[in-house]
C-alpha atoms as a PDB file:
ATOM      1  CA  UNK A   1       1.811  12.102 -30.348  1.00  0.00           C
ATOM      2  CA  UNK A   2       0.193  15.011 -28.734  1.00  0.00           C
ATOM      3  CA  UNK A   3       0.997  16.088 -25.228  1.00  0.00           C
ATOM      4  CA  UNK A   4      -1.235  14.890 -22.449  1.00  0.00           C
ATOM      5  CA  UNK A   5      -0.813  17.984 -20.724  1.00  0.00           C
ATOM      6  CA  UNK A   6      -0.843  21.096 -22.728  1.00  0.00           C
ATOM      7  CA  UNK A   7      -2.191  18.784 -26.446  1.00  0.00           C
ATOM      8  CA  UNK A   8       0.853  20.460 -28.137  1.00  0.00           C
ATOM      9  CA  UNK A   9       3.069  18.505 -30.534  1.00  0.00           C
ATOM     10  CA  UNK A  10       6.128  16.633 -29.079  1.00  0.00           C
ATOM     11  CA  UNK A  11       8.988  14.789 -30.022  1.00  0.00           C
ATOM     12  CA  UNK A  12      10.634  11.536 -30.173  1.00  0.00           C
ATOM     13  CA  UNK A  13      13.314  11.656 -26.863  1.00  0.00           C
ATOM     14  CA  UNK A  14      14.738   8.522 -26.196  1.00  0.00           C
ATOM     15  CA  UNK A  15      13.346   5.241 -25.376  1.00  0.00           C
ATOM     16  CA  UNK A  16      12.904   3.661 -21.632  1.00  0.00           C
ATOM     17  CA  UNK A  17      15.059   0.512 -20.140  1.00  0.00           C
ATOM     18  CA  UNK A  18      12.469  -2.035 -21.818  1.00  0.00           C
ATOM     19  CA  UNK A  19      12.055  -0.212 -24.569  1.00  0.00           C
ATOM     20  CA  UNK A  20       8.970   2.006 -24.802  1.00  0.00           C
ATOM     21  CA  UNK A  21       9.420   5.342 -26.958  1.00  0.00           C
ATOM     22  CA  UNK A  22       9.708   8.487 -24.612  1.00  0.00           C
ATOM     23  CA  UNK A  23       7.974  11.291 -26.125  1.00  0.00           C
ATOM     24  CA  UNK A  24       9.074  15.195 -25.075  1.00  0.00           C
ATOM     25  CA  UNK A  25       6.912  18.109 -25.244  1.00  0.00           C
ATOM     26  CA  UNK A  26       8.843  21.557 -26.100  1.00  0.00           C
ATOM     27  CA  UNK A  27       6.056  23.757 -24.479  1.00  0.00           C
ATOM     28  CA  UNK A  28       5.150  22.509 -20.900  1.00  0.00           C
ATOM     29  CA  UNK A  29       9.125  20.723 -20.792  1.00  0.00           C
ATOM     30  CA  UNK A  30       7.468  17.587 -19.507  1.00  0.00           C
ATOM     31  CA  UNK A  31       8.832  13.957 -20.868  1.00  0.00           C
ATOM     32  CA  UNK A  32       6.153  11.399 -20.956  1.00  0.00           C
ATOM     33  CA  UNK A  33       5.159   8.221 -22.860  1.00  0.00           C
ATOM     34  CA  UNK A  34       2.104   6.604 -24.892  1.00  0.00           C
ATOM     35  CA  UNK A  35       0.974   4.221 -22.763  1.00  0.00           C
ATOM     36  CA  UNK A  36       2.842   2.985 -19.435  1.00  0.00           C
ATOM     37  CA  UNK A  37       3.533  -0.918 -18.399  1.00  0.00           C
ATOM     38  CA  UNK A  38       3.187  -0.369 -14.716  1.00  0.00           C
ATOM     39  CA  UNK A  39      -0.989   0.512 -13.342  1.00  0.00           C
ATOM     40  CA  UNK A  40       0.257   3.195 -10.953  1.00  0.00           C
ATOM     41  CA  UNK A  41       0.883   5.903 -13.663  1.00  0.00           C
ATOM     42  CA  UNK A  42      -2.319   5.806 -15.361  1.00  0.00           C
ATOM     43  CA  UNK A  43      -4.507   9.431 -14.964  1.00  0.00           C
ATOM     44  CA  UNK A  44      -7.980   7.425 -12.760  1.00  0.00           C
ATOM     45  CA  UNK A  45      -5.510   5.890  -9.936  1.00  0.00           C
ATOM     46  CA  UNK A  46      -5.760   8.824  -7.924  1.00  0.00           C
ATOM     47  CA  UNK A  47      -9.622   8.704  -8.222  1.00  0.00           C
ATOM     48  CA  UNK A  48      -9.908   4.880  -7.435  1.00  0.00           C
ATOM     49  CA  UNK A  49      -7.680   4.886  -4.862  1.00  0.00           C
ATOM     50  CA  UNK A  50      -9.741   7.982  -2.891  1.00  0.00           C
ATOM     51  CA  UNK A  51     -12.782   5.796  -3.694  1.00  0.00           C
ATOM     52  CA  UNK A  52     -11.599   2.508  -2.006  1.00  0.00           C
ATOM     53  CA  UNK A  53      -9.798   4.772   1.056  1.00  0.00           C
ATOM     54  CA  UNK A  54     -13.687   6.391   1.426  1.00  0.00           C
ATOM     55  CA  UNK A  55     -15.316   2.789   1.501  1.00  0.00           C
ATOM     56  CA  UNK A  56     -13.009   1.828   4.650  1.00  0.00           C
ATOM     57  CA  UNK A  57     -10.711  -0.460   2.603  1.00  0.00           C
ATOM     58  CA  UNK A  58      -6.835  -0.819   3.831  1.00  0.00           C
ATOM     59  CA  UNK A  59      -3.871  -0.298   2.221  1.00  0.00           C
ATOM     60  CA  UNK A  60      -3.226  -4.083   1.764  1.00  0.00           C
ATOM     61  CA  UNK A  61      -6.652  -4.530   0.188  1.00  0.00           C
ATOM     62  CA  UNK A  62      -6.402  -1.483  -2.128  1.00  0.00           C
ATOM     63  CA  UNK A  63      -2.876  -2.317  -3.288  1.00  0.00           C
ATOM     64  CA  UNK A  64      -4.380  -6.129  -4.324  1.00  0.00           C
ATOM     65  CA  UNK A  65      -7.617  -4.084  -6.063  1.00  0.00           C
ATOM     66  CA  UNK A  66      -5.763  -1.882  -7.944  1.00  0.00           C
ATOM     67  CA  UNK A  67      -2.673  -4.103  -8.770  1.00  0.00           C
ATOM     68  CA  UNK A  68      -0.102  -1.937  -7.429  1.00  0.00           C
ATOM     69  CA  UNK A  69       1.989  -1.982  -4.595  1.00  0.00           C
ATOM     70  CA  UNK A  70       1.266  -1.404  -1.233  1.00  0.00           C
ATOM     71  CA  UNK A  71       4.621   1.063  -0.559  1.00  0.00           C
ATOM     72  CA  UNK A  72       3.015   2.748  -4.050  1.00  0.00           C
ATOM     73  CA  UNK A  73      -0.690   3.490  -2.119  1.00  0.00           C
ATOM     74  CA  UNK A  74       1.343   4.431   0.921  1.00  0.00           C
ATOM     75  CA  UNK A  75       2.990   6.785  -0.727  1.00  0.00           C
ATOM     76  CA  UNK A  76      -0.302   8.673  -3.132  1.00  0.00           C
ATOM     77  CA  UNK A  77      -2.000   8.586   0.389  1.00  0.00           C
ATOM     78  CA  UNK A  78       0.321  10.675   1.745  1.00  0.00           C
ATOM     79  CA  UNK A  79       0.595  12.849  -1.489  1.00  0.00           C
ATOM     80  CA  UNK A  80      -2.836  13.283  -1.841  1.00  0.00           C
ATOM     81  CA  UNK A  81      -3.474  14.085   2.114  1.00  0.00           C
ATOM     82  CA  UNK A  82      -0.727  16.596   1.673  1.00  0.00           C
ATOM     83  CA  UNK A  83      -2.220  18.148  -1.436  1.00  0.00           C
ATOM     84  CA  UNK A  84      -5.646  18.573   0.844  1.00  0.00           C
ATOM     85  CA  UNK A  85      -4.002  19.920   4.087  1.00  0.00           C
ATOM     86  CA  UNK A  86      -2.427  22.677   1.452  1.00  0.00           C
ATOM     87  CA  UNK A  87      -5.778  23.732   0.013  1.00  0.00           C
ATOM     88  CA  UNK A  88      -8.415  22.816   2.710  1.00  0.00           C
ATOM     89  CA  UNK A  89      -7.697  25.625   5.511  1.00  0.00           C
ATOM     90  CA  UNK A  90      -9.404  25.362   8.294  1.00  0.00           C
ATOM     91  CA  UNK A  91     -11.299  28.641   8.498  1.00  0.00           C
ATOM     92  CA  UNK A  92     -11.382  31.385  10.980  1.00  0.00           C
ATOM     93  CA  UNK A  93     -14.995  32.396  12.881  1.00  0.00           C
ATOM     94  CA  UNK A  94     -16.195  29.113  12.426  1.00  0.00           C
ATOM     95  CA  UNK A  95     -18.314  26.267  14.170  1.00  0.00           C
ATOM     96  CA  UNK A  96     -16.788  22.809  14.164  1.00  0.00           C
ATOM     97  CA  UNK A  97     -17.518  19.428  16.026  1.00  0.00           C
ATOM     98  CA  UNK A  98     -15.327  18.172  17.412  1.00  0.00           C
ATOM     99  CA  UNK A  99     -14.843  14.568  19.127  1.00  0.00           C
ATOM    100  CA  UNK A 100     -12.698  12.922  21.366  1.00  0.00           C
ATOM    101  CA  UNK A 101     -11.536   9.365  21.448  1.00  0.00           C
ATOM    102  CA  UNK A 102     -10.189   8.101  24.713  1.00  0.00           C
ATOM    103  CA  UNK A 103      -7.396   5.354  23.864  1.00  0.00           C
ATOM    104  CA  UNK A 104      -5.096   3.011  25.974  1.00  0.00           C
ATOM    105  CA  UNK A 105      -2.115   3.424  24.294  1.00  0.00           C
ATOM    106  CA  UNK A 106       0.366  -0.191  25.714  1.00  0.00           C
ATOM    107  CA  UNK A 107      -1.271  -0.458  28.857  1.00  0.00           C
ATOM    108  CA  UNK A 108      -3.485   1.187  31.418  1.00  0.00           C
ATOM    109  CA  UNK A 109      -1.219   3.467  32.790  1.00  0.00           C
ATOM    110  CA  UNK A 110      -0.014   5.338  29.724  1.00  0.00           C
ATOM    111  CA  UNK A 111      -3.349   6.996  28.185  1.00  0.00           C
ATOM    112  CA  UNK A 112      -3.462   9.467  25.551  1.00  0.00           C
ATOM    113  CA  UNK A 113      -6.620  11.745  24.258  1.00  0.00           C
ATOM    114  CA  UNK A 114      -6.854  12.167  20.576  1.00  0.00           C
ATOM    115  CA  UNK A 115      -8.853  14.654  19.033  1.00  0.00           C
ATOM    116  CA  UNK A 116     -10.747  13.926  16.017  1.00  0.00           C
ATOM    117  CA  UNK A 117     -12.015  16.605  13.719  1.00  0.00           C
ATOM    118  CA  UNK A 118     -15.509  16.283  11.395  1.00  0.00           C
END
């Protein structure tokens, strides 16, 4: 089997709990397998899952799409929103719009002002 990240040859390492043959590349040092049981670990979740979060959907809803967990989406969300705050500055010397949203937050008397970037 070739390595899905660097397409170098690896080696037999092991096998997983249910069986499945682990695979080890000697180049990149990464253990990995031919195909996985669970949906969360293939390559396109990422992608789907930014589609369906773009479209308005909920976590519930996306976790029943893409047959995965709900504590799973939870957890790329905040994964890929880190991996965007990281690389996505915001920029000095620039124009931005900004809007505020007015919210009770309990009752009346406690209000808060969020601040919501475009």
């Amino acid at each position: 089997m070739d390595c899905k990240n660097c397409n170098c040859k690896t080696v037999r390492n092991g096998s997983t709990v249910n069986g499945t043959q682990r695979y080890y590349c000697r180049e990149c040092k990464l253990s990995q397998q031919a195909t996985y049981r669970y949906q969360a670990y293939l390559p396109e979740m990422n992608t789907k899952l930014v589609q369906l979060i773009k479209e308005g959907c909920g976590i519930r809803s996306i976790s029943r799409i893409l047959v995965i967990s709900p504590t799973t989406v939870i957890h790329r969300v905040l994964l890929i929103a880190r991996r965007l705050y990281r690389t996505t500055p915001i920029a000095m010397k620039r124009t931005y719009e900004v809007d505020e949203l007015f919210t009770y937050i309990g009752n009346k008397k406690k209000t808060g002002m969020y601040c919501l970037l475009n």
